[in-house]
PDB file of N, CA and C in Angstrom:
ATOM      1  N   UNK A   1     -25.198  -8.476  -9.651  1.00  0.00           N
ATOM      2  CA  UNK A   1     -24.008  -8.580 -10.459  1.00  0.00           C
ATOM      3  C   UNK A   1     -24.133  -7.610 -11.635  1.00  0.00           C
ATOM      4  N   UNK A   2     -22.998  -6.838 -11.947  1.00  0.00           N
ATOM      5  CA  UNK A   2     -22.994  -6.042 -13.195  1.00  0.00           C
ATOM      6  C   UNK A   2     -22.109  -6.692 -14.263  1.00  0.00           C
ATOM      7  N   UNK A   3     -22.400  -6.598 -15.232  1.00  0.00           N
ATOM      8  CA  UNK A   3     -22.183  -6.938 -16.845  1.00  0.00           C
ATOM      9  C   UNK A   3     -21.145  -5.816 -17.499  1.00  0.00           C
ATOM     10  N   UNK A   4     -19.885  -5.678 -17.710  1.00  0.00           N
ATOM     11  CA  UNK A   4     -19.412  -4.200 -18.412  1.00  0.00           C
ATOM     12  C   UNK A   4     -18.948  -4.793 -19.344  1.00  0.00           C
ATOM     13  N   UNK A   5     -19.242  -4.129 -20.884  1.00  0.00           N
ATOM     14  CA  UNK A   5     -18.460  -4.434 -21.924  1.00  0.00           C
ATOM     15  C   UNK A   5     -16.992  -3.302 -22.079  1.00  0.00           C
ATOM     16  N   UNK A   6     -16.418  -3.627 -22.473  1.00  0.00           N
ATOM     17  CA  UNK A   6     -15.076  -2.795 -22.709  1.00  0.00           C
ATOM     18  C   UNK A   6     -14.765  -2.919 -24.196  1.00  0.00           C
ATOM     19  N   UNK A   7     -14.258  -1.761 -24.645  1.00  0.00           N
ATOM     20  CA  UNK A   7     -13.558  -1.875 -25.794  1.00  0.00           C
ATOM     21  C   UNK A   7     -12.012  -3.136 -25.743  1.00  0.00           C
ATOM     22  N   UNK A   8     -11.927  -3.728 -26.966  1.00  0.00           N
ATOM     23  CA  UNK A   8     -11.038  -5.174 -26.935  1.00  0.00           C
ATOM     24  C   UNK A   8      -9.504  -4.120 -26.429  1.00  0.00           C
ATOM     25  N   UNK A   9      -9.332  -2.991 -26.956  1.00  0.00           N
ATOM     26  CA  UNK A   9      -7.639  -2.417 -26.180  1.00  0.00           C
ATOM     27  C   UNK A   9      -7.908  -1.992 -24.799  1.00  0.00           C
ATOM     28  N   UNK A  10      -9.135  -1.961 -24.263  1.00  0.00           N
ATOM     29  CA  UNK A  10      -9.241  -1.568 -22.509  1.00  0.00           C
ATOM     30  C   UNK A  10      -9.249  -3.024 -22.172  1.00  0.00           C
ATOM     31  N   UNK A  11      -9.557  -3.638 -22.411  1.00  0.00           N
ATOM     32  CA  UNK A  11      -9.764  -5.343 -22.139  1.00  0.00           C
ATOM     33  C   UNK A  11      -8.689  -5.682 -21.980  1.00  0.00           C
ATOM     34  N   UNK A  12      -7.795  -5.368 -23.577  1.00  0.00           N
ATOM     35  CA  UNK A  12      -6.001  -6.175 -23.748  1.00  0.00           C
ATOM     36  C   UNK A  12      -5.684  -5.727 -22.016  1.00  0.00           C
ATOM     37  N   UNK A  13      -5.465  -3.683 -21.587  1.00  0.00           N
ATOM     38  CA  UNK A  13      -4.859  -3.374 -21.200  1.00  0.00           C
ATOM     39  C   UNK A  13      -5.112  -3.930 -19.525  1.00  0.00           C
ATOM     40  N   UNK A  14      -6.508  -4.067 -19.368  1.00  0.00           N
ATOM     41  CA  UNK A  14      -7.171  -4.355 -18.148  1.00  0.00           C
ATOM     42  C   UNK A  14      -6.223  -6.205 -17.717  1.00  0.00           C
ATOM     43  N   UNK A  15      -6.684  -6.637 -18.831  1.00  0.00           N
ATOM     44  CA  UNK A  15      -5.756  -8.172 -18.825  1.00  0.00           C
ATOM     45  C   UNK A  15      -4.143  -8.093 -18.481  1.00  0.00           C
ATOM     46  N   UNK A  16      -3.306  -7.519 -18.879  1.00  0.00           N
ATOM     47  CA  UNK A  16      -2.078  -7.177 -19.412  1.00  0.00           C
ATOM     48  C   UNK A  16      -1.643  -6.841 -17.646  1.00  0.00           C
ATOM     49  N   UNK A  17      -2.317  -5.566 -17.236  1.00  0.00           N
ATOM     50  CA  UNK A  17      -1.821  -5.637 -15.618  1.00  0.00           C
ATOM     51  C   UNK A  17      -2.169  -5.862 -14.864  1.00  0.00           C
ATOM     52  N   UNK A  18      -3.353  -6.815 -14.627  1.00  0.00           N
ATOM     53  CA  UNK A  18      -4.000  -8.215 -14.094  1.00  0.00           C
ATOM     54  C   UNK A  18      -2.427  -9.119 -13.999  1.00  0.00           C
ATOM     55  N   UNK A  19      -2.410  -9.346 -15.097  1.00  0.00           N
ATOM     56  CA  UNK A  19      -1.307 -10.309 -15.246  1.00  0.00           C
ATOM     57  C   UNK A  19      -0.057 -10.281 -14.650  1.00  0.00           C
ATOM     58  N   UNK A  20      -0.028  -8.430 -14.845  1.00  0.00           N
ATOM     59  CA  UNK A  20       1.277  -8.417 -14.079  1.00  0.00           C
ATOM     60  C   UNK A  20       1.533  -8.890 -12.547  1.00  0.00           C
ATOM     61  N   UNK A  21       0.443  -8.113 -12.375  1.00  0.00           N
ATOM     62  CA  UNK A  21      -0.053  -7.710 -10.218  1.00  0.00           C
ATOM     63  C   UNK A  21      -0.272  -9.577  -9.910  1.00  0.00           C
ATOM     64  N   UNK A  22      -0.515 -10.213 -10.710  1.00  0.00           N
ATOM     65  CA  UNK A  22      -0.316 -11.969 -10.667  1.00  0.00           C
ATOM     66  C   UNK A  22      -2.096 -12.204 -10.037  1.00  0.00           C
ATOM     67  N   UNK A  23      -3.301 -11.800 -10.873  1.00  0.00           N
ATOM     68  CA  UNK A  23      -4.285 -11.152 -10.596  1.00  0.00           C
ATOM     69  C   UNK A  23      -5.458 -11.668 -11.789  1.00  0.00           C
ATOM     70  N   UNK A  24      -6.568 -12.467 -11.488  1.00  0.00           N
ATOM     71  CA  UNK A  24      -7.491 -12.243 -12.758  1.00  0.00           C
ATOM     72  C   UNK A  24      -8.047 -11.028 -13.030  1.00  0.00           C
ATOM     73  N   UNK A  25      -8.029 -10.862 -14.648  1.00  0.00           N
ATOM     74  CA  UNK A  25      -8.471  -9.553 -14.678  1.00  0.00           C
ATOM     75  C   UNK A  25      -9.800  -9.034 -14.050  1.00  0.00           C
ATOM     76  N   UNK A  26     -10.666 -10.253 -13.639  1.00  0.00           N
ATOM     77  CA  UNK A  26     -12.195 -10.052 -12.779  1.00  0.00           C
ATOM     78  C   UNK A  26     -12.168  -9.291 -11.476  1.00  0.00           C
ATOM     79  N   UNK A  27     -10.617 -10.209 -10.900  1.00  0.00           N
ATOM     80  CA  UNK A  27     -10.551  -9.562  -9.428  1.00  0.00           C
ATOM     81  C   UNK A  27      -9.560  -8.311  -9.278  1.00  0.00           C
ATOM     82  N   UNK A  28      -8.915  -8.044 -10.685  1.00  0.00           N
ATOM     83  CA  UNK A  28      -7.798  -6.687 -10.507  1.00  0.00           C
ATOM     84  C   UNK A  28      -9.661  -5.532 -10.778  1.00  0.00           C
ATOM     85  N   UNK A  29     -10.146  -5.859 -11.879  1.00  0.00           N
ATOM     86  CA  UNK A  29     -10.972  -4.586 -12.015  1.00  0.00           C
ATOM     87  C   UNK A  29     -11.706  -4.329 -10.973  1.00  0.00           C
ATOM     88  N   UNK A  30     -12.387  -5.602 -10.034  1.00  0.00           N
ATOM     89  CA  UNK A  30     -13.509  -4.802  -8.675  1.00  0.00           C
ATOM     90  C   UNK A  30     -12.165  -4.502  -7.682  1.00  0.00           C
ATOM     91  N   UNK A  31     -10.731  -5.008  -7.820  1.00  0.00           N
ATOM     92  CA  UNK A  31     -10.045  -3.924  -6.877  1.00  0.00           C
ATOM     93  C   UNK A  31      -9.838  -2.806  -7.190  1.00  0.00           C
ATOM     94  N   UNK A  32     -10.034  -1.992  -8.764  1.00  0.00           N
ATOM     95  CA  UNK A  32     -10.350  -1.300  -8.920  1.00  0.00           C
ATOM     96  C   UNK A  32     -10.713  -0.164  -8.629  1.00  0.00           C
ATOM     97  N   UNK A  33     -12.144  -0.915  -8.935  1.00  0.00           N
ATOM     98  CA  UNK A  33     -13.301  -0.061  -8.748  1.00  0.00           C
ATOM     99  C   UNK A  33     -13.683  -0.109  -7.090  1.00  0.00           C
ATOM    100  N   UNK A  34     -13.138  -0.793  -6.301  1.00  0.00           N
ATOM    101  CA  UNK A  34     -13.699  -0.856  -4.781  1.00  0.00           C
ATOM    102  C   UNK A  34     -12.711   0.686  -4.132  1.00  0.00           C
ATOM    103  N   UNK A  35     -11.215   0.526  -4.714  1.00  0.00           N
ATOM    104  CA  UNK A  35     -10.447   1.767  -4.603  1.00  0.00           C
ATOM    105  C   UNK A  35     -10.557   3.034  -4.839  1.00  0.00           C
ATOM    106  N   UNK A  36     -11.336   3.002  -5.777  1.00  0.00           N
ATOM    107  CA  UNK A  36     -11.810   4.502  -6.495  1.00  0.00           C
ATOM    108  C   UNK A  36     -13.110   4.951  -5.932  1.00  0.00           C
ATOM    109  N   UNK A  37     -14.229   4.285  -5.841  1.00  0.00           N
ATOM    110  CA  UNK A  37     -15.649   4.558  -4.949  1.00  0.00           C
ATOM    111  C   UNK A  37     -15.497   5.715  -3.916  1.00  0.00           C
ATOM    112  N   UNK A  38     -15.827   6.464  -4.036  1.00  0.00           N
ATOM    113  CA  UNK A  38     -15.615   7.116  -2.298  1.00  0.00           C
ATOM    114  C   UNK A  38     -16.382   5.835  -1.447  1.00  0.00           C
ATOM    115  N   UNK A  39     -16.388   6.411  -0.414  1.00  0.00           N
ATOM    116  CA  UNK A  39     -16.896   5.733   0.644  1.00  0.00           C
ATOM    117  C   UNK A  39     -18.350   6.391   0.911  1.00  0.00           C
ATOM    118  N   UNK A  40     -18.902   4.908   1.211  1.00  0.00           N
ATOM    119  CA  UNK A  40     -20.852   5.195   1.396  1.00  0.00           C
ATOM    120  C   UNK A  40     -20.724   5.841   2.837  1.00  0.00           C
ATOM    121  N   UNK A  41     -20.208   5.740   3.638  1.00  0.00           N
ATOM    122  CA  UNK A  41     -20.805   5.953   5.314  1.00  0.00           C
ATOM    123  C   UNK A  41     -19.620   7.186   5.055  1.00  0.00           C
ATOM    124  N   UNK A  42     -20.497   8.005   5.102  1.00  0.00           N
ATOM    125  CA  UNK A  42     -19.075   9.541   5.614  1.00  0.00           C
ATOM    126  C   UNK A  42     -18.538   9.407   6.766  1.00  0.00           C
ATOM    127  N   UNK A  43     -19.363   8.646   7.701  1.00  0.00           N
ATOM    128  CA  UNK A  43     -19.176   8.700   9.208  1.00  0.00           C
ATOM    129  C   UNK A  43     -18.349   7.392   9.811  1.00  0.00           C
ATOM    130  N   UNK A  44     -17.453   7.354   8.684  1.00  0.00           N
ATOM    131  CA  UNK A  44     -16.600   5.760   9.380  1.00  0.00           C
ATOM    132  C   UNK A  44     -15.431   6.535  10.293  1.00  0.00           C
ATOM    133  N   UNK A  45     -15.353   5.693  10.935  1.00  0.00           N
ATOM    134  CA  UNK A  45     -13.788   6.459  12.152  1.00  0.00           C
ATOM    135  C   UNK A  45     -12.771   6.135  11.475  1.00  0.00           C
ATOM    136  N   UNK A  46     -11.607   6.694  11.858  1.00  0.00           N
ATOM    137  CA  UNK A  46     -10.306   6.791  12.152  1.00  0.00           C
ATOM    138  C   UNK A  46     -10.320   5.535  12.037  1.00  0.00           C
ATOM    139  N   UNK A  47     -10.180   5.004  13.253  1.00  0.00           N
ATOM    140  CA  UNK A  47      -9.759   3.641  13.346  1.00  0.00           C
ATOM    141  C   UNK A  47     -10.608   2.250  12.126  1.00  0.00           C
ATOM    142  N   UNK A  48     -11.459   2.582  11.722  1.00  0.00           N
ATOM    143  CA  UNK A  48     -12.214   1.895  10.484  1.00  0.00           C
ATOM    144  C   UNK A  48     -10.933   2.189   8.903  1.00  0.00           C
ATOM    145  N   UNK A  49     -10.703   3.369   8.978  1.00  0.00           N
ATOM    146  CA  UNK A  49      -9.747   3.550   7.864  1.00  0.00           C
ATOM    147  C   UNK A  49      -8.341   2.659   8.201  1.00  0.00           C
ATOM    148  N   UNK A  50      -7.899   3.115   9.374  1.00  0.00           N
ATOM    149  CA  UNK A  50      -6.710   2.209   9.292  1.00  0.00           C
ATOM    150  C   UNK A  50      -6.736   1.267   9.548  1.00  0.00           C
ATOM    151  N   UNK A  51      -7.839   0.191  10.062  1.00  0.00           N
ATOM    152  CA  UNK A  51      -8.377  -1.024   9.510  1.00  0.00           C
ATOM    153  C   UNK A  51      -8.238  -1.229   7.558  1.00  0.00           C
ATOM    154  N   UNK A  52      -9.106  -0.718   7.306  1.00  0.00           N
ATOM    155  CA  UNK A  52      -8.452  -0.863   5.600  1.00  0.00           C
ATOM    156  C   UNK A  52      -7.715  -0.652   5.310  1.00  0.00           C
ATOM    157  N   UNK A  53      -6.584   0.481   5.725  1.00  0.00           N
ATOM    158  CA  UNK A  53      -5.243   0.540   5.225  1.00  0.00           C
ATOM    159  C   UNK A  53      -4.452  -0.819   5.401  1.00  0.00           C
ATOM    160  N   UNK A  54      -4.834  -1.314   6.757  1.00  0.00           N
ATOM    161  CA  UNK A  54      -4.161  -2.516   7.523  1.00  0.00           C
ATOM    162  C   UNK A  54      -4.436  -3.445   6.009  1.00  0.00           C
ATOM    163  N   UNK A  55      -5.256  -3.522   5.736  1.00  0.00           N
ATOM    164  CA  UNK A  55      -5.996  -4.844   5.024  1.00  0.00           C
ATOM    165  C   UNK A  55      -5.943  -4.685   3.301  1.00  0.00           C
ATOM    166  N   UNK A  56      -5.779  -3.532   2.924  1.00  0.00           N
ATOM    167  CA  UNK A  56      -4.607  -3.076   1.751  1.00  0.00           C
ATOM    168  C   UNK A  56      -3.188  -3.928   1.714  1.00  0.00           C
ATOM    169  N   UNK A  57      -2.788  -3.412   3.230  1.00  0.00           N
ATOM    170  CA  UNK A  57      -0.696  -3.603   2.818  1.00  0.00           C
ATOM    171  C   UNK A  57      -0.630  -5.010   3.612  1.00  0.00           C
ATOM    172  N   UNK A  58      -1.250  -5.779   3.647  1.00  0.00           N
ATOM    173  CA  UNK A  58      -1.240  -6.845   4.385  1.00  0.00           C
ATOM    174  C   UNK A  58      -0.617  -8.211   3.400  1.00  0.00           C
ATOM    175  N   UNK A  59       0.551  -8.965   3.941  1.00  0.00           N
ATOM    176  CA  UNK A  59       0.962  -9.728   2.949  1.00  0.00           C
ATOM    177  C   UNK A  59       1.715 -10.668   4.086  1.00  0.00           C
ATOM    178  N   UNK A  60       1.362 -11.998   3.967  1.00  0.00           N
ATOM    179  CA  UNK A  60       2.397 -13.387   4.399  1.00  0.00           C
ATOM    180  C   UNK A  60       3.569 -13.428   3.587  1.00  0.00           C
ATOM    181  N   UNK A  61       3.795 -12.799   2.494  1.00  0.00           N
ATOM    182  CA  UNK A  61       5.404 -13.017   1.750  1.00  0.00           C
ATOM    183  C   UNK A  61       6.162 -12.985   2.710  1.00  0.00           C
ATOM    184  N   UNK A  62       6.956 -13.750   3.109  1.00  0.00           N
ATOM    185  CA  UNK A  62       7.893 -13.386   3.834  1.00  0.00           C
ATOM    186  C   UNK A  62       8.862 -12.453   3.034  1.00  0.00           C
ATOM    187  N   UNK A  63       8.935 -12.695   2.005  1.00  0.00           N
ATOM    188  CA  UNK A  63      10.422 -11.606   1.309  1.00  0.00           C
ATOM    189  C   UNK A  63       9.599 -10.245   0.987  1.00  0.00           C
ATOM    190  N   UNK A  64       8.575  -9.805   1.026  1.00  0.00           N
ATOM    191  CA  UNK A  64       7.383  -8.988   1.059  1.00  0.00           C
ATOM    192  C   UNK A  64       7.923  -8.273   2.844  1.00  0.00           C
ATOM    193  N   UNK A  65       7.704  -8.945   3.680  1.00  0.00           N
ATOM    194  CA  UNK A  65       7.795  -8.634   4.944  1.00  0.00           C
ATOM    195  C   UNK A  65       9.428  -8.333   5.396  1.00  0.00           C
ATOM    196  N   UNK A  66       9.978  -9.055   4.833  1.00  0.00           N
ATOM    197  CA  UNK A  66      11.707  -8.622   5.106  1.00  0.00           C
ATOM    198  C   UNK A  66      12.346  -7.306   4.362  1.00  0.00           C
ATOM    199  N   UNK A  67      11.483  -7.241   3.154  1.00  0.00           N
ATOM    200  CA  UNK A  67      12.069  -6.026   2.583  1.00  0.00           C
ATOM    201  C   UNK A  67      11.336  -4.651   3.374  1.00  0.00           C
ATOM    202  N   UNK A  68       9.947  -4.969   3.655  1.00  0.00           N
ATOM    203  CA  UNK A  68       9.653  -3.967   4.422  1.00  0.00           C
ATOM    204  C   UNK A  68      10.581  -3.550   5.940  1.00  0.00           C
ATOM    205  N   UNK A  69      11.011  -4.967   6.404  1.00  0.00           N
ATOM    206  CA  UNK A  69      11.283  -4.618   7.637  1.00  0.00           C
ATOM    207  C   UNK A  69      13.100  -3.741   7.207  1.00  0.00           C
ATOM    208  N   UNK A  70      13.181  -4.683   6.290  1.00  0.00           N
ATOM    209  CA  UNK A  70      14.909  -3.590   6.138  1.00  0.00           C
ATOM    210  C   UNK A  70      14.529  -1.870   5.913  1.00  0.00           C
ATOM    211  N   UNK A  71      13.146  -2.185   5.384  1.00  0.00           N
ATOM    212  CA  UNK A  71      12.966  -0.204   4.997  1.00  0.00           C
ATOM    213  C   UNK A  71      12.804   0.248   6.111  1.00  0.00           C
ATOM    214  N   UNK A  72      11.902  -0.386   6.759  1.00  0.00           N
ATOM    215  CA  UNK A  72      12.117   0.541   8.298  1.00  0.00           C
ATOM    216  C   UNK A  72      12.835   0.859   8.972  1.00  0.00           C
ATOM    217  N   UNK A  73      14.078  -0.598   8.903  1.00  0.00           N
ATOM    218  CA  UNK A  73      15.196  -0.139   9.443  1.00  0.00           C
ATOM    219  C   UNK A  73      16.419   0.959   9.267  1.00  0.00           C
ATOM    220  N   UNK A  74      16.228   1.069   7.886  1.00  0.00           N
ATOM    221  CA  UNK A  74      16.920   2.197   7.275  1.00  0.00           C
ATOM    222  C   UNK A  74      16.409   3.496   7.314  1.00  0.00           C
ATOM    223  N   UNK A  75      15.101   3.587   7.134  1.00  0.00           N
ATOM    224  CA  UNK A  75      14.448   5.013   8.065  1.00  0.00           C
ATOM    225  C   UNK A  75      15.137   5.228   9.266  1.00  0.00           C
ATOM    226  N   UNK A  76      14.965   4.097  10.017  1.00  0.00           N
ATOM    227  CA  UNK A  76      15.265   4.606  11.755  1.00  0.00           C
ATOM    228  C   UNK A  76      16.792   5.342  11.733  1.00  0.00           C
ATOM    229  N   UNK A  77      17.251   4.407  10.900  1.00  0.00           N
ATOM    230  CA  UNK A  77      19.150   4.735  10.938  1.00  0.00           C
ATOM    231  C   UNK A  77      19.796   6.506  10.124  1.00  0.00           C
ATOM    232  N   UNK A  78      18.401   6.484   9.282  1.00  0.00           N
ATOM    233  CA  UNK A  78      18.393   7.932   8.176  1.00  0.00           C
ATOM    234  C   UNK A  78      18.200   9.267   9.424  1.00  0.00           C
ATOM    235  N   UNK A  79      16.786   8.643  10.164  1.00  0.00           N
ATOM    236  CA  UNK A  79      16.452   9.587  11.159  1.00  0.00           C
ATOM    237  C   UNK A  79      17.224   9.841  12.117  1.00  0.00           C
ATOM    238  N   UNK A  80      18.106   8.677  12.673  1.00  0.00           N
ATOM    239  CA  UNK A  80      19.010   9.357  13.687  1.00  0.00           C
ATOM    240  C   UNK A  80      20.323   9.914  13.466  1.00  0.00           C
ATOM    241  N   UNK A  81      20.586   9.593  12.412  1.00  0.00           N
ATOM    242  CA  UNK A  81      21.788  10.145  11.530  1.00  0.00           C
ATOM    243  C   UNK A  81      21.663  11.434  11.316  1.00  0.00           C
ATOM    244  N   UNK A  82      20.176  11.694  10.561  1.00  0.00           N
ATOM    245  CA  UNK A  82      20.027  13.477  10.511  1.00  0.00           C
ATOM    246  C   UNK A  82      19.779  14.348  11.807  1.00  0.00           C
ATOM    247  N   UNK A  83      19.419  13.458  12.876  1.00  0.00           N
ATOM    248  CA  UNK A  83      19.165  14.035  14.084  1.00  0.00           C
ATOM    249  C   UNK A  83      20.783  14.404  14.981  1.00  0.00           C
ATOM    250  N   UNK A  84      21.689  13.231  13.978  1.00  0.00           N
ATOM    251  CA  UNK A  84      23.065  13.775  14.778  1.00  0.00           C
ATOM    252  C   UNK A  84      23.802  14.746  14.300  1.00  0.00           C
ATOM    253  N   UNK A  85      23.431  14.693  12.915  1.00  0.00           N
ATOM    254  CA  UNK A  85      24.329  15.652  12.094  1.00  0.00           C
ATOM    255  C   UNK A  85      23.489  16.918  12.245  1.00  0.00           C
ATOM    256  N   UNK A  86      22.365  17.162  12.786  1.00  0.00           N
ATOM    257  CA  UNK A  86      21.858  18.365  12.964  1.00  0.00           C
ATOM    258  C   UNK A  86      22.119  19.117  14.285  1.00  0.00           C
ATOM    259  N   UNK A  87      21.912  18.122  15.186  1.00  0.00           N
ATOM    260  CA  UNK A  87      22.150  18.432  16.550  1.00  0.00           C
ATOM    261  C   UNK A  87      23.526  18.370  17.104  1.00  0.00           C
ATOM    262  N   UNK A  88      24.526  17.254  16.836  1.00  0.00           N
ATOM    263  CA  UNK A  88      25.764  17.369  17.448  1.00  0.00           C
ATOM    264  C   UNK A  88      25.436  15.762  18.100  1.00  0.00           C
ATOM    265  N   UNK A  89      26.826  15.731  18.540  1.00  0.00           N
ATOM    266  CA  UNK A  89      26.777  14.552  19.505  1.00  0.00           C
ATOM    267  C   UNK A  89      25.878  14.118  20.606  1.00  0.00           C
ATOM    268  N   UNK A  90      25.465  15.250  21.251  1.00  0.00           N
ATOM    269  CA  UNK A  90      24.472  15.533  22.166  1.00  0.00           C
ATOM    270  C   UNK A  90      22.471  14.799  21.813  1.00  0.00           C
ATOM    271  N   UNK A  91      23.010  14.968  20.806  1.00  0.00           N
ATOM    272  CA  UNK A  91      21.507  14.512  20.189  1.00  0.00           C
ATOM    273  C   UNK A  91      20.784  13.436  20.711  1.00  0.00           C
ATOM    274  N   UNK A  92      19.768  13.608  20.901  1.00  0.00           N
ATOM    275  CA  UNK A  92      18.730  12.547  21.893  1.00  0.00           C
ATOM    276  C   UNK A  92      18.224  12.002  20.379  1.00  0.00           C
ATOM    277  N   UNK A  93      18.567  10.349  20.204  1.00  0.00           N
ATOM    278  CA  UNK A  93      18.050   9.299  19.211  1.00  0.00           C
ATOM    279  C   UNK A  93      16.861   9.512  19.280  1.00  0.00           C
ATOM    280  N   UNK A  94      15.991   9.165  18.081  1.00  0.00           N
ATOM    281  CA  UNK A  94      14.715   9.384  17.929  1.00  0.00           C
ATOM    282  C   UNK A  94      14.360   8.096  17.803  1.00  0.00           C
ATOM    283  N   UNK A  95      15.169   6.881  17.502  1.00  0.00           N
ATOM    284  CA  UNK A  95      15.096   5.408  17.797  1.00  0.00           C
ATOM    285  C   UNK A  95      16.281   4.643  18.040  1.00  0.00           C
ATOM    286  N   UNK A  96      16.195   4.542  19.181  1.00  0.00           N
ATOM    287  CA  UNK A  96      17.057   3.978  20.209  1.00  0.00           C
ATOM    288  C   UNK A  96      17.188   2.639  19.525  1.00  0.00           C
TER     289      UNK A  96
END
């Protein structure tokens, strides 16, 4: 276990968006610091990273999960929209 003292305005500020993120400031700073670290094994795969990405954006909110799913849906609708207005009527959807 490590010990860090902070100056009391890195402390306020460390506390302050802890608070926001709905977060003790113990567990906002080692998310932190676990984010910023490079990585020990140079040799992790592909698929090891997007395992952690997975485990980053990962959330049961349902209103968390609905707003994502409306963004996707509005991508899909952006993408085939520019795919029609570029191509013509003819245009093969890029999501059906």
């Amino acid at each position: 276990m490590i010990t860090i003292a902070l100056p009391p305005e890195i402390e306020d500020r460390l506390k302050g968006e802890a608070s926001r993120r709905g977060l003790a400031a113990e567990e906002y700073a080692q998310k932190i610091i676990i984010e910023h670290l490079p990585v020990s094994n140079a040799t992790a795969s592909l698929s090891d990273l997007f395992a952690e990405w997975d485990a980053e954006d990962h959330t049961d909110d349902p209103a968390e999960i609905a707003r994502r799913n409306q963004e996707f849906e509005e991508f899909k609708a952006s993408m085939n929209r520019n795919r029609l207005e570029m191509e013509g009527p003819g245009a093969r959807r890029l999501f059906p």
